[in-house]
PDB file of N, CA and C in Angstrom:
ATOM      1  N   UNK A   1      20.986  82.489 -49.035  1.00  0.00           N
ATOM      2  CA  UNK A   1      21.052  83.211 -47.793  1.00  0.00           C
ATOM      3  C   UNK A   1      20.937  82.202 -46.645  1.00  0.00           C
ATOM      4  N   UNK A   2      21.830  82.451 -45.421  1.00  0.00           N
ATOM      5  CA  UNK A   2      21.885  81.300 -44.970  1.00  0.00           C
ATOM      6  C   UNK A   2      20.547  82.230 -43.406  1.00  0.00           C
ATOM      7  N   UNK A   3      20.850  81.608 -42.195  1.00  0.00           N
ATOM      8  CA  UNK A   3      19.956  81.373 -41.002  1.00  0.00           C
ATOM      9  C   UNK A   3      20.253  82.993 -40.714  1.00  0.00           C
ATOM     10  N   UNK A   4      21.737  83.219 -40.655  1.00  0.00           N
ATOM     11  CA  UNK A   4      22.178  84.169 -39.733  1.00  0.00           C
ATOM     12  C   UNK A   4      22.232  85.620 -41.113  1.00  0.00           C
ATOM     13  N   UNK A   5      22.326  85.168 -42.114  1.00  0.00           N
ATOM     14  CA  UNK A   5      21.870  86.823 -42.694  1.00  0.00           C
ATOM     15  C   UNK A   5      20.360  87.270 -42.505  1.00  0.00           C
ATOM     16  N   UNK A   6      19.865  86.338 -42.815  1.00  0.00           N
ATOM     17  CA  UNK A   6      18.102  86.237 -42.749  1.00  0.00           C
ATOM     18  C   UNK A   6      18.161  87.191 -41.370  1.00  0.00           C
ATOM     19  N   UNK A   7      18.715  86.581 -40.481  1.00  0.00           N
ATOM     20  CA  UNK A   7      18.227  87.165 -39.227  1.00  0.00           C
ATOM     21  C   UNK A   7      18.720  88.872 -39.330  1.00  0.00           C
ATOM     22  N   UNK A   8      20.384  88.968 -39.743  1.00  0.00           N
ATOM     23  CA  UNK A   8      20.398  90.157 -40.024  1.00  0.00           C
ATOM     24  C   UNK A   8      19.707  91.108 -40.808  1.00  0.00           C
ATOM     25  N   UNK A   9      19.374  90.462 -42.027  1.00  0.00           N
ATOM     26  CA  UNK A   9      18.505  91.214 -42.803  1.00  0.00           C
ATOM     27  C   UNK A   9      17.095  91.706 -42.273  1.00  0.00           C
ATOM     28  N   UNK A  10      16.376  91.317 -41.527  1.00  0.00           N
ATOM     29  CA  UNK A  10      15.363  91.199 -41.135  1.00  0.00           C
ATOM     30  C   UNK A  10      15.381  92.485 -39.568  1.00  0.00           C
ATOM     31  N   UNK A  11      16.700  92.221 -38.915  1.00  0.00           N
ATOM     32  CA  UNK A  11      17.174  92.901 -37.669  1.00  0.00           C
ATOM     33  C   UNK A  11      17.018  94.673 -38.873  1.00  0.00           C
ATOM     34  N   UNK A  12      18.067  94.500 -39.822  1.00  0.00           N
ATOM     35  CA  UNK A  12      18.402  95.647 -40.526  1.00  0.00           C
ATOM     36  C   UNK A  12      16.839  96.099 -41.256  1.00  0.00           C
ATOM     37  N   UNK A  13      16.183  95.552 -41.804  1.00  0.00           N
ATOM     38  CA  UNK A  13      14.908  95.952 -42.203  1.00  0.00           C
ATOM     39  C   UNK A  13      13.343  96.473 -40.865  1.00  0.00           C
ATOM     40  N   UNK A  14      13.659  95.841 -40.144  1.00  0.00           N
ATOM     41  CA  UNK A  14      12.078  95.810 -38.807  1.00  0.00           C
ATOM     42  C   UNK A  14      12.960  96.113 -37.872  1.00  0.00           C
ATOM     43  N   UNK A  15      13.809  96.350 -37.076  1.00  0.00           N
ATOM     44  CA  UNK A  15      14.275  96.097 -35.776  1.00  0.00           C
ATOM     45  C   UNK A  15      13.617  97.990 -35.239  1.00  0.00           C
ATOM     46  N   UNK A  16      13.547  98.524 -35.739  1.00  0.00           N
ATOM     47  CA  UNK A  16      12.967  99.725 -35.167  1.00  0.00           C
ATOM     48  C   UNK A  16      11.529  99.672 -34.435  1.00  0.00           C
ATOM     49  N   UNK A  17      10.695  98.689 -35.576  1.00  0.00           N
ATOM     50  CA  UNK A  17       9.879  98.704 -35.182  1.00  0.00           C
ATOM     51  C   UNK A  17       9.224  97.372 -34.654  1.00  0.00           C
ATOM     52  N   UNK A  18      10.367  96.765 -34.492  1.00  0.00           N
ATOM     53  CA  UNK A  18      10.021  95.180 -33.453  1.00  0.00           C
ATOM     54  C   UNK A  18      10.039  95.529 -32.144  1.00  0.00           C
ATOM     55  N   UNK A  19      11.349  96.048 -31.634  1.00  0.00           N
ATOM     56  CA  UNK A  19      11.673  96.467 -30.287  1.00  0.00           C
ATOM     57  C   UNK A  19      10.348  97.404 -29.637  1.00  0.00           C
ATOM     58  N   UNK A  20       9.261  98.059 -30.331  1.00  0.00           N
ATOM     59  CA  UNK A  20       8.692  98.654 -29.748  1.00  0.00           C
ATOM     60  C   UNK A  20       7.590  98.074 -29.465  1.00  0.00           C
ATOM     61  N   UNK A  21       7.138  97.180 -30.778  1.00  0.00           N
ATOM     62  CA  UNK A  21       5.811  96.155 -30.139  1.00  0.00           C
ATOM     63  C   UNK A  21       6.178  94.809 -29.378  1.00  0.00           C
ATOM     64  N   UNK A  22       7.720  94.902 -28.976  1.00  0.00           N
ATOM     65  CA  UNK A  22       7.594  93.797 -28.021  1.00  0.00           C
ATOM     66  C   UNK A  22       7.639  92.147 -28.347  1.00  0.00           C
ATOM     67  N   UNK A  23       7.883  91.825 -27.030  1.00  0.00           N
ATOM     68  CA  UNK A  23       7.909  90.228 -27.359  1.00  0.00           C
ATOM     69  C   UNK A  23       6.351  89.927 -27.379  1.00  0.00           C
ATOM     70  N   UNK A  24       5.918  89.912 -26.529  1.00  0.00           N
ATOM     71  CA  UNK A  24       4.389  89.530 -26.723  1.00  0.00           C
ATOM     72  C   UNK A  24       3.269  89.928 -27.784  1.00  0.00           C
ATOM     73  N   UNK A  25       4.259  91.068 -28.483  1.00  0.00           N
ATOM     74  CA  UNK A  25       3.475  91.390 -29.470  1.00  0.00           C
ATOM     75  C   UNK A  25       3.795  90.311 -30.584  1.00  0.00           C
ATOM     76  N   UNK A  26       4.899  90.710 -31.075  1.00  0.00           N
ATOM     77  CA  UNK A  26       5.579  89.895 -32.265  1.00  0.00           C
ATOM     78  C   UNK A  26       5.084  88.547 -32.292  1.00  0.00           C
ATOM     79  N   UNK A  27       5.402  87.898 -30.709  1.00  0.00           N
ATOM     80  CA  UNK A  27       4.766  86.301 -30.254  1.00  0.00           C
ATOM     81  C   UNK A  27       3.080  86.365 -31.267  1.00  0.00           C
ATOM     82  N   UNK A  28       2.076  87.390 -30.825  1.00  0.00           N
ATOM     83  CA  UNK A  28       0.971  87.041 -31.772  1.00  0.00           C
ATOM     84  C   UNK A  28       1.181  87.132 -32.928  1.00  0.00           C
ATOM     85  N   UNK A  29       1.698  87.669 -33.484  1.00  0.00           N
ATOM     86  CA  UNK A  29       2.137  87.716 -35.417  1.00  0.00           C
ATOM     87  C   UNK A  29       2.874  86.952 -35.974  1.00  0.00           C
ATOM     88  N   UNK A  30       3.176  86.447 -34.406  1.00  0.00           N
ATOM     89  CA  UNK A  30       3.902  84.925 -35.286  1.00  0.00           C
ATOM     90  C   UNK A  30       3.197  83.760 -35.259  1.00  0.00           C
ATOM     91  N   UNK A  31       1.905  83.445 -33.954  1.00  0.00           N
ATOM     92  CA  UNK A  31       0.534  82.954 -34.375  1.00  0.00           C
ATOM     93  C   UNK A  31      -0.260  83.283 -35.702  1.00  0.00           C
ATOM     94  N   UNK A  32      -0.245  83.967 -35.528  1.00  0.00           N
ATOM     95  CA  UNK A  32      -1.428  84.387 -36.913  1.00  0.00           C
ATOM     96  C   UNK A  32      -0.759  84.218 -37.905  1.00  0.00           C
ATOM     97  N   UNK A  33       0.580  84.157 -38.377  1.00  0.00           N
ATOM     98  CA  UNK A  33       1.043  83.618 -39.877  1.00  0.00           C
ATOM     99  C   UNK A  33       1.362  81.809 -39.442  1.00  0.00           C
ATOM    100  N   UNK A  34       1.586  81.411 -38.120  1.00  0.00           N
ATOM    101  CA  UNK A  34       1.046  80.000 -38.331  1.00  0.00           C
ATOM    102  C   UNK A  34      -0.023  79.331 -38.515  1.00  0.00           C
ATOM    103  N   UNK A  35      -1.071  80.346 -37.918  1.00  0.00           N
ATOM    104  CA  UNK A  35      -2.362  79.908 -38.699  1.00  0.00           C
ATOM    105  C   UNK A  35      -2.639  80.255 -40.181  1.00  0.00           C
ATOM    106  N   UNK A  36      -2.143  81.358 -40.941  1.00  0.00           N
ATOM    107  CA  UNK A  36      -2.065  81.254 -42.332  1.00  0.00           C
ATOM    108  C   UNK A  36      -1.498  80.045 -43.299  1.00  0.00           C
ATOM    109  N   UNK A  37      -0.149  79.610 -42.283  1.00  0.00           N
ATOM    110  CA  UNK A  37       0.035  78.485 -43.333  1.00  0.00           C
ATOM    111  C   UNK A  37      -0.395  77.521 -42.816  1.00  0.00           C
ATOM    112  N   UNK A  38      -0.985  77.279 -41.882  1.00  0.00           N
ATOM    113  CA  UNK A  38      -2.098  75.857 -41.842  1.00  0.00           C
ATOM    114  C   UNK A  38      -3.251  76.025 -42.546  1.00  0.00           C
ATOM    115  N   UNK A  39      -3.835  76.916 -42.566  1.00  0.00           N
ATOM    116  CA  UNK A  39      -5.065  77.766 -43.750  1.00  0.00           C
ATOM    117  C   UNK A  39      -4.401  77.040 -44.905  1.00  0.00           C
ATOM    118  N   UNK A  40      -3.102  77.102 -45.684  1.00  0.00           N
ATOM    119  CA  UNK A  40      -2.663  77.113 -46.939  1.00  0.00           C
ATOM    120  C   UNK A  40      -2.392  75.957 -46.727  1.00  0.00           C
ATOM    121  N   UNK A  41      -1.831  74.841 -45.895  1.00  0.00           N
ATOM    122  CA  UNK A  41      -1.973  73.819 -46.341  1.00  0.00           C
ATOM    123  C   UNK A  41      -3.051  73.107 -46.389  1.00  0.00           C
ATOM    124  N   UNK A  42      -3.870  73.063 -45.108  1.00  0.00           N
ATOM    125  CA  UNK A  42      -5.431  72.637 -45.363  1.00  0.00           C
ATOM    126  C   UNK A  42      -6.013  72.824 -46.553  1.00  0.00           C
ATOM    127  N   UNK A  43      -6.119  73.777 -46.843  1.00  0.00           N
ATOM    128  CA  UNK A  43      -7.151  74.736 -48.378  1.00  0.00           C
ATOM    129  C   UNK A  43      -6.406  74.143 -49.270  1.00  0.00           C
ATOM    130  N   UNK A  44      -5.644  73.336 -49.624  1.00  0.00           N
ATOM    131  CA  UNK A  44      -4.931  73.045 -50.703  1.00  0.00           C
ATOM    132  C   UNK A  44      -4.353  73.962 -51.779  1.00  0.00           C
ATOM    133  N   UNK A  45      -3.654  75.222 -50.639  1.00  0.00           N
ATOM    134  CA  UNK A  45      -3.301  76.265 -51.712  1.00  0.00           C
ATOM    135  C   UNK A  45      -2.183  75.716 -52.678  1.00  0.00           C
ATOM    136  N   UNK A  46      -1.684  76.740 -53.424  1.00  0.00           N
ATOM    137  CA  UNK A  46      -0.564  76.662 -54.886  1.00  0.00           C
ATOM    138  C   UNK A  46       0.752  75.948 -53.630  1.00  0.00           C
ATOM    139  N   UNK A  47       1.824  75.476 -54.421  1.00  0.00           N
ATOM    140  CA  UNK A  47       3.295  75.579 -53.675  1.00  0.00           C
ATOM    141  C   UNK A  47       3.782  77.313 -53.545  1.00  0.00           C
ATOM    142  N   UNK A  48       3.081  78.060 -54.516  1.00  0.00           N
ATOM    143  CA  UNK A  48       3.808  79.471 -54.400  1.00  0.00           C
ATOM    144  C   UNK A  48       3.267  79.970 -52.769  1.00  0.00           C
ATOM    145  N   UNK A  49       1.751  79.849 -53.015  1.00  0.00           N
ATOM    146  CA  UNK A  49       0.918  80.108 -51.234  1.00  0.00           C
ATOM    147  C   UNK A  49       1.773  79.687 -50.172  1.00  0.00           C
ATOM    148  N   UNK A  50       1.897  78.730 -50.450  1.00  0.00           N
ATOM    149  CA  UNK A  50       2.593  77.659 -49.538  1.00  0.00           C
ATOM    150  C   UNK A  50       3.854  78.133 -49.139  1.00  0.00           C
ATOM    151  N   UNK A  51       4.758  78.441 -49.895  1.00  0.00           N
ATOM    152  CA  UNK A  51       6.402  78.791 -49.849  1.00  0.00           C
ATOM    153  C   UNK A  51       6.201  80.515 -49.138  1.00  0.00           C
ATOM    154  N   UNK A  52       5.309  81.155 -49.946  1.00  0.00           N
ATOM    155  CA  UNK A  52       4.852  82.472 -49.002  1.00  0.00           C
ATOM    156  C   UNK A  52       4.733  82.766 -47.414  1.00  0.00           C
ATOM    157  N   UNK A  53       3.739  81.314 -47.743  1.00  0.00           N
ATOM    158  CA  UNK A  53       3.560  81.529 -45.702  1.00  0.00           C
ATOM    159  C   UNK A  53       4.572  81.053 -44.971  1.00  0.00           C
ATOM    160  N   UNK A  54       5.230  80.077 -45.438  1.00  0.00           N
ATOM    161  CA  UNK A  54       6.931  79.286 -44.826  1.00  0.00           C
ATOM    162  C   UNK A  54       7.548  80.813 -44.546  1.00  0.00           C
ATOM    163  N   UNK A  55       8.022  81.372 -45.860  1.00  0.00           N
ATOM    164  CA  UNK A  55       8.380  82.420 -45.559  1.00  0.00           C
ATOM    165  C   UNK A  55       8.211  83.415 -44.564  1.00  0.00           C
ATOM    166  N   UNK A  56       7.326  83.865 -44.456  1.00  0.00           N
ATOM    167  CA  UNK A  56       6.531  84.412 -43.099  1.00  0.00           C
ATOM    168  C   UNK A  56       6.618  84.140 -41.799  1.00  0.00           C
ATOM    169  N   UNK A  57       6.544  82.685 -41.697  1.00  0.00           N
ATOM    170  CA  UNK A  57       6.543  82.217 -40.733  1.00  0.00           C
ATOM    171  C   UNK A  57       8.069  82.017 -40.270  1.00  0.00           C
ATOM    172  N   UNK A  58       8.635  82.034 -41.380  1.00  0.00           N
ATOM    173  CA  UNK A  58      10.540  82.237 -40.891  1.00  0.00           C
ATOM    174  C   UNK A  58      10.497  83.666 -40.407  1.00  0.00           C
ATOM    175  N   UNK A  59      10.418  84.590 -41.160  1.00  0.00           N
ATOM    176  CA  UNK A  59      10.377  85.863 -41.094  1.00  0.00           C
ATOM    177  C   UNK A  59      10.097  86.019 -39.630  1.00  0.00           C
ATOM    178  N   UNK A  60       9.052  86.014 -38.989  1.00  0.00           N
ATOM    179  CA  UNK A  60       8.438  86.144 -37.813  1.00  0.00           C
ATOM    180  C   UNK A  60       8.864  85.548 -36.711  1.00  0.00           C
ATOM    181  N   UNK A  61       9.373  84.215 -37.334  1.00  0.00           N
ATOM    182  CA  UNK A  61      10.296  83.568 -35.857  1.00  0.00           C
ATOM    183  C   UNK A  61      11.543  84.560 -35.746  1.00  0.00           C
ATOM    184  N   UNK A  62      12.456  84.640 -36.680  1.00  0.00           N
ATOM    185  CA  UNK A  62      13.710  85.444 -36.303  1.00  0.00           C
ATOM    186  C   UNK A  62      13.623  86.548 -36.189  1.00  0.00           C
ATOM    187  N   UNK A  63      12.551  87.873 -36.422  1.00  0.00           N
ATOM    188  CA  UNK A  63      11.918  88.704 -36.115  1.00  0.00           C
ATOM    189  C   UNK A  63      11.489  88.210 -34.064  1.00  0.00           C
ATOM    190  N   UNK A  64      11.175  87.195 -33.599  1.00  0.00           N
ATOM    191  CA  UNK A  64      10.971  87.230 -32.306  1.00  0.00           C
ATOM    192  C   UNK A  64      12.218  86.733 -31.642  1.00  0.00           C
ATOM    193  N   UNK A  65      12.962  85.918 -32.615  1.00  0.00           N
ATOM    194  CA  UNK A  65      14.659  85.742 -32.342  1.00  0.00           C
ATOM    195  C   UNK A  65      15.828  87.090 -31.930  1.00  0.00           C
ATOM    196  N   UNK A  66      15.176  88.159 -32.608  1.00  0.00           N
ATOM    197  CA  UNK A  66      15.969  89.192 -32.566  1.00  0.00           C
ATOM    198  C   UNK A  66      15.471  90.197 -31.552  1.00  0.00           C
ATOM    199  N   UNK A  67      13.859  90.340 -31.183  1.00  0.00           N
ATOM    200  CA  UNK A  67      13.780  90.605 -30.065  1.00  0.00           C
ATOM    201  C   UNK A  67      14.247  90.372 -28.399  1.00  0.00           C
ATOM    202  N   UNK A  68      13.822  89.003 -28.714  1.00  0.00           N
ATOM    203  CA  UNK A  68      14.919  88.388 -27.354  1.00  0.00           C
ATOM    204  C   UNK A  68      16.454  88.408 -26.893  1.00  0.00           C
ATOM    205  N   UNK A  69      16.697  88.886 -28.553  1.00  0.00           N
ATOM    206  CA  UNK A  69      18.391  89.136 -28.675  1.00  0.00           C
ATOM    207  C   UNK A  69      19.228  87.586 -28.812  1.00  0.00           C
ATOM    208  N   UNK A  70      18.281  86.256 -29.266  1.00  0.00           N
ATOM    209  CA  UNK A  70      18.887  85.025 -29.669  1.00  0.00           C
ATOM    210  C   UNK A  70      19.334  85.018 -30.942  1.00  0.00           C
ATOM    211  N   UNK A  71      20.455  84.431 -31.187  1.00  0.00           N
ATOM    212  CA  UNK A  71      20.953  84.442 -32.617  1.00  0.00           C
ATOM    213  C   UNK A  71      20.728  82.798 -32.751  1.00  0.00           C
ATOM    214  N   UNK A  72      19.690  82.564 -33.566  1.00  0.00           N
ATOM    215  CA  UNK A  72      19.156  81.382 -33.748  1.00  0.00           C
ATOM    216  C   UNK A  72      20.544  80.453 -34.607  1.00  0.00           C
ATOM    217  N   UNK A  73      20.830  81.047 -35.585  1.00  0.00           N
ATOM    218  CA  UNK A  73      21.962  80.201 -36.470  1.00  0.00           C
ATOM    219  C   UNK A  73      23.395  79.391 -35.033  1.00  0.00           C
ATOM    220  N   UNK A  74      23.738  80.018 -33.784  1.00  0.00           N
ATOM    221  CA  UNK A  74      23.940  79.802 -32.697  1.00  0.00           C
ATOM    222  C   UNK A  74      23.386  78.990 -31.978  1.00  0.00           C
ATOM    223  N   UNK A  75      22.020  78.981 -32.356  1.00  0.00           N
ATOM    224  CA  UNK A  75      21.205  78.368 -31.034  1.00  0.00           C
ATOM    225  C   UNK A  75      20.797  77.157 -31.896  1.00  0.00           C
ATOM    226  N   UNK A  76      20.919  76.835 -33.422  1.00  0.00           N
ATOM    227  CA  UNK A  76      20.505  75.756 -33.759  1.00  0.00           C
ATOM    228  C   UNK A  76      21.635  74.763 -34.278  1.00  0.00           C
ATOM    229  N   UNK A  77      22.690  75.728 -33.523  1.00  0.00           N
ATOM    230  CA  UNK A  77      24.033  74.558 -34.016  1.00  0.00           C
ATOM    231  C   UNK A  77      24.351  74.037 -32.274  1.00  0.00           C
ATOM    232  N   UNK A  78      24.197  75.078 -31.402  1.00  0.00           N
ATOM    233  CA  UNK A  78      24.242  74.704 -29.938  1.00  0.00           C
ATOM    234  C   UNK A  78      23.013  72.993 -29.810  1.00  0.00           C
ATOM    235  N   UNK A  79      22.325  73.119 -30.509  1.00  0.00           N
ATOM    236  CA  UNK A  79      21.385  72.019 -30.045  1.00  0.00           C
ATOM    237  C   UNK A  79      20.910  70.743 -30.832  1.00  0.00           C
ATOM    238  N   UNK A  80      21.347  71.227 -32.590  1.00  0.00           N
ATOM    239  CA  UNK A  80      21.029  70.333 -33.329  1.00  0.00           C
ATOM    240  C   UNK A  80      22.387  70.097 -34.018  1.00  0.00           C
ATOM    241  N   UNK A  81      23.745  70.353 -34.085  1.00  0.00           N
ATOM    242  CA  UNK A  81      25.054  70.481 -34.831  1.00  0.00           C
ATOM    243  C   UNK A  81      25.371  68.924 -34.431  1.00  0.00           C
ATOM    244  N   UNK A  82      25.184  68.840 -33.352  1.00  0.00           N
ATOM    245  CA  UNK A  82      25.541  66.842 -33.393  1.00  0.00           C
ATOM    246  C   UNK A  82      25.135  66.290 -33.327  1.00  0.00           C
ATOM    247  N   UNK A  83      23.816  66.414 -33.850  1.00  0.00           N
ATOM    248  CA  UNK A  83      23.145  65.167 -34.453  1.00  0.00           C
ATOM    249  C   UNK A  83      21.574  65.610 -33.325  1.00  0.00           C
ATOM    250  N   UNK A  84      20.979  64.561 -33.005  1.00  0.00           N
ATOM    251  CA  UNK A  84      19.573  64.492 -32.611  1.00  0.00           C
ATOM    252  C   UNK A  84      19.754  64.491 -30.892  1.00  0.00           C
ATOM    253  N   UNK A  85      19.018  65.423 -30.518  1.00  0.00           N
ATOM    254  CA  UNK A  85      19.214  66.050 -29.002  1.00  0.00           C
ATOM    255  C   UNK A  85      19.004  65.205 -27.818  1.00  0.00           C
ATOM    256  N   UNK A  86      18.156  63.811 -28.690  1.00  0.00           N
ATOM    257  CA  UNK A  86      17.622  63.076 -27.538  1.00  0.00           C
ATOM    258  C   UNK A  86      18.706  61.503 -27.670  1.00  0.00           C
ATOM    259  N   UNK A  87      19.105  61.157 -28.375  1.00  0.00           N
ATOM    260  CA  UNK A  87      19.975  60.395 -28.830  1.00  0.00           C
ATOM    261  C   UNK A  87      20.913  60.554 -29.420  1.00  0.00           C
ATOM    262  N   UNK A  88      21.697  61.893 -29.617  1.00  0.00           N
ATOM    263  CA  UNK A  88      23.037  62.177 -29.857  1.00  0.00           C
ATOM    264  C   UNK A  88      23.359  61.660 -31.085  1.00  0.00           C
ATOM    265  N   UNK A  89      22.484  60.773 -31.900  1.00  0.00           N
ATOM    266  CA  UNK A  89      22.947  60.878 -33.501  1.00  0.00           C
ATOM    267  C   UNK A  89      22.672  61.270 -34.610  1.00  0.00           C
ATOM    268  N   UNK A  90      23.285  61.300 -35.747  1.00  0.00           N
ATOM    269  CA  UNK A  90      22.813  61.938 -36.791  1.00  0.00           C
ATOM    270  C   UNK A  90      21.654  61.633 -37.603  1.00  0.00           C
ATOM    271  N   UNK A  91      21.258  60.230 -37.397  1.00  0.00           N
ATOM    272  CA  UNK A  91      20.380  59.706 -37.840  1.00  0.00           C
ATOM    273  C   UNK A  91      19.429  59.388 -36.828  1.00  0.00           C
ATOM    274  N   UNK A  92      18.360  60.137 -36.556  1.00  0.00           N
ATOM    275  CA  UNK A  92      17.328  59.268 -34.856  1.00  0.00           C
ATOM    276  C   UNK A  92      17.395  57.960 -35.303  1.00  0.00           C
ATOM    277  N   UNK A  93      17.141  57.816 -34.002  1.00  0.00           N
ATOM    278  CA  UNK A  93      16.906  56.311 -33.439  1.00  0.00           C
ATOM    279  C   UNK A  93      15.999  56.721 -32.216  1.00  0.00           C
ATOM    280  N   UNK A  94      15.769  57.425 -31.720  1.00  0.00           N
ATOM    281  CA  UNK A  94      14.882  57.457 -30.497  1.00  0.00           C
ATOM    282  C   UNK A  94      13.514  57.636 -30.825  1.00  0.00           C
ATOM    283  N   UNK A  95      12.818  57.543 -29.899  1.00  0.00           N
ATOM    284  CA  UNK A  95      10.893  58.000 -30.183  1.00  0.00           C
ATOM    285  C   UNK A  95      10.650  58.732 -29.584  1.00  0.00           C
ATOM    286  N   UNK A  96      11.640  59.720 -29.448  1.00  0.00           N
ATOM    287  CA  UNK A  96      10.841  61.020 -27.842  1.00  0.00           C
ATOM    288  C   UNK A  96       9.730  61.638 -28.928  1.00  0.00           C
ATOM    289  N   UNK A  97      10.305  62.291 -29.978  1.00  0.00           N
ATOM    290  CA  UNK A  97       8.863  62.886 -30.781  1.00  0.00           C
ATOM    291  C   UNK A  97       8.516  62.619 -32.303  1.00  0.00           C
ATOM    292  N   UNK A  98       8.247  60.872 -32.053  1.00  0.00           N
ATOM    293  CA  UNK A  98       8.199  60.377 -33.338  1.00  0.00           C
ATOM    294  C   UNK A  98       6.844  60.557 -34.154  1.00  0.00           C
TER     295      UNK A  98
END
């Protein structure tokens, strides 16, 4: 499954009930499962823990992607498709956030 079904799937599964709690809502539930998987990596959980909360934490970004009405699979070829944003290649070479 690639960026942009995820997002659909996710639009087609929650979007009833995203649109009603909002951006600022969703924004905290997407804190609190980044603090779950820092919990899981700190705690030295399983790779399954681990791949769970990734999950989640995808889940929840494109869940706040679809509130705003951004189609991320769009927005991450608009900014990352040629290479590195701060030096324009495919391979960095820069240190903006090394």
């Amino acid at each position: 499954m690639d960026i942009r079904d995820f997002q659909q799937l996710i639009e087609k599964m929650y979007s009833h009930k995203d649109r009603q709690r909002g951006s600022a809502g969703t924004f905290l539930w997407l804190m609190e499962e980044i603090g779950e998987l820092a919990e899981a990596i700190a705690g030295n959980h399983s790779q399954e823990e681990k791949a769970a909360e990734f999950a989640d934490v995808l889940a929840w970004l494109v869940t706040l992607a679809n509130v705003e009405g951004i189609d991320l699979s769009d927005a991450l070829h608009a900014k990352y498709g040629r290479g590195c944003p701060g030096c324009g290649l495919m391979v960095c070479t820069c240190n903006e956030k090394a």
